[in-house]
Protein backbone atom coordinates (compact mmCIF):
# COMPACT_ATOMS: atom_id res chain seq x y z
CA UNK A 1 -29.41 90.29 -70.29
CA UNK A 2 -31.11 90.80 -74.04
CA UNK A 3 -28.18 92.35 -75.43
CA UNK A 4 -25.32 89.98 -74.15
CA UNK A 5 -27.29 87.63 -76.06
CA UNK A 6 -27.44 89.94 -79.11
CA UNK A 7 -23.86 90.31 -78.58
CA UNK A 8 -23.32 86.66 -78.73
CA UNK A 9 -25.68 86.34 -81.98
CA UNK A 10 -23.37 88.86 -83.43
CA UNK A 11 -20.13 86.85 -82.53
CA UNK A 12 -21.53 84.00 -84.18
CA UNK A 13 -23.20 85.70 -87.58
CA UNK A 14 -19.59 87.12 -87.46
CA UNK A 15 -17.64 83.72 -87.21
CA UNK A 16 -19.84 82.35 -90.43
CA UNK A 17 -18.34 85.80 -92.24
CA UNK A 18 -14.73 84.85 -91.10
CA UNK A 19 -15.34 81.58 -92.22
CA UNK A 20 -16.44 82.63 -95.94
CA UNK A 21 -13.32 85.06 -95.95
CA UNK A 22 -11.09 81.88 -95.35
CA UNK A 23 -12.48 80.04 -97.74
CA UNK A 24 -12.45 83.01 -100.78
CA UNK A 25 -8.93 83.39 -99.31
CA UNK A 26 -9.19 86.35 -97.95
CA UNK A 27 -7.19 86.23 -95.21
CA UNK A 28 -6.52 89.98 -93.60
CA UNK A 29 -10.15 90.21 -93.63
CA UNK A 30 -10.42 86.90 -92.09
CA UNK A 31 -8.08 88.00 -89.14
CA UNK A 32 -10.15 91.43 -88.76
CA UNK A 33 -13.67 89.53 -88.13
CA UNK A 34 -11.86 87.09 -85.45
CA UNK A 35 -10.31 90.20 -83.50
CA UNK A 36 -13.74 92.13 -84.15
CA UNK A 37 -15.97 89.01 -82.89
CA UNK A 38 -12.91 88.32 -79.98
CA UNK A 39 -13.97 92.02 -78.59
CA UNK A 40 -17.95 91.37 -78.85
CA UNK A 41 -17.19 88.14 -76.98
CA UNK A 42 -15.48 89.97 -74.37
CA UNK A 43 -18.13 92.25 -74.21
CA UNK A 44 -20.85 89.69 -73.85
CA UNK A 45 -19.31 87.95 -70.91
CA UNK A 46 -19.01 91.06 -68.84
CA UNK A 47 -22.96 91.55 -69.62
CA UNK A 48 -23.69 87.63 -67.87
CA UNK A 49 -26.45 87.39 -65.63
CA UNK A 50 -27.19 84.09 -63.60
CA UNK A 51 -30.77 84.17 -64.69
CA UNK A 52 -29.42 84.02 -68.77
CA UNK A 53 -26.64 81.55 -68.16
CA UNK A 54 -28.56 78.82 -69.89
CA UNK A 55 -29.11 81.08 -72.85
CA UNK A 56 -25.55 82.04 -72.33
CA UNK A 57 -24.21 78.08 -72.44
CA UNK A 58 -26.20 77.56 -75.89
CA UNK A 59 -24.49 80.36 -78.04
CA UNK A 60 -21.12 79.50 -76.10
CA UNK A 61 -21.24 75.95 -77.39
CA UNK A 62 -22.22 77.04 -81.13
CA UNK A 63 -19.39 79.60 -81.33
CA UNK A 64 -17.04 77.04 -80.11
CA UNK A 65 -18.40 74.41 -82.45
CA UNK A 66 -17.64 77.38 -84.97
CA UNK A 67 -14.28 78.16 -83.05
CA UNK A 68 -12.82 74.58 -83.83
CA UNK A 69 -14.12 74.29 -87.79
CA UNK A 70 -12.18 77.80 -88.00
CA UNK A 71 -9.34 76.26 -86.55
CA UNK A 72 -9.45 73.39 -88.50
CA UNK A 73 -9.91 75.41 -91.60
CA UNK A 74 -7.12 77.90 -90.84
CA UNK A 75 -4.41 75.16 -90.03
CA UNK A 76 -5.36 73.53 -93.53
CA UNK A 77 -4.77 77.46 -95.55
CA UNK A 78 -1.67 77.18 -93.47
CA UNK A 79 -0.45 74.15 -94.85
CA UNK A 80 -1.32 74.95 -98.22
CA UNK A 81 0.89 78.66 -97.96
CA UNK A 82 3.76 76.47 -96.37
CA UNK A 83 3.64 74.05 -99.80
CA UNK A 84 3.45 77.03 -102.23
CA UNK A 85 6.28 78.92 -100.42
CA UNK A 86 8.03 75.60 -100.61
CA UNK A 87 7.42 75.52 -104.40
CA UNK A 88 8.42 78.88 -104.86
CA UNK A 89 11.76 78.47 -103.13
CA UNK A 90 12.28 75.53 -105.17
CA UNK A 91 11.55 77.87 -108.52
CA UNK A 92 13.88 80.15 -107.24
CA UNK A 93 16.57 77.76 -107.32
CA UNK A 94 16.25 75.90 -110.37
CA UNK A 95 16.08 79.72 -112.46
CA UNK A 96 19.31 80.48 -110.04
CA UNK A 97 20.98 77.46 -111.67
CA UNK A 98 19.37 77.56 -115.21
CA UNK A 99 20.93 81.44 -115.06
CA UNK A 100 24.45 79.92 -113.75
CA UNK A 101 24.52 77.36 -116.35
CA UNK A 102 23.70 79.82 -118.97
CA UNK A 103 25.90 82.24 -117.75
CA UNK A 104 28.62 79.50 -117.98
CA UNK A 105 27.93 78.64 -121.59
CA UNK A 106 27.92 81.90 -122.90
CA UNK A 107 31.45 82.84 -121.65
């Protein structure tokens, strides 16, 4: 029962570390905590014991309080990587037609 609940701890200590790694933009090390805490999850649930479902229900409800804010934070890094690749395409074109026109003039 004990270490289910240790397990859970974990998860959650783990989530805060995932969430710090999003926000420093580190984001390979963001998607290794969330598969390492999805696996101590796992392992938690197969330790549950009716007499430490209570305990159980408390930690389950922080890491998904923790599960949507990483959500939340994740779909706005999205957004932000969609606008710079945007940008970048954009930069990419106007150098492809600054080189045409130069390449125009000089000939």
């Amino acid at each position: 029962m004990r270490q289910g609940i240790c397990l859970l701890d974990r998860a959650l200590n783990i989530a805060h570390q995932e969430m710090a790694a999003i926000e420093a933009g580190e984001y390979d090390k963001a998607g290794e905590l969330a598969r390492q805490r999805g696996d101590i999850i796992s392992q938690a649930w197969s330790l549950l014991g009716d007499e430490s479902a209570e305990q159980y229900r408390s930690r389950l409800v922080s890491l998904a309080q923790m599960q949507r804010c990483l959500t939340s934070m994740a779909a706005g890094t999205r957004d932000v990587v969609v606008e710079s690749l945007q940008k970048s395409r954009q930069g990419k074109k106007r150098m492809r037609g600054y080189r045409q026109s130069l390449g125009h003039v000089l000939q």
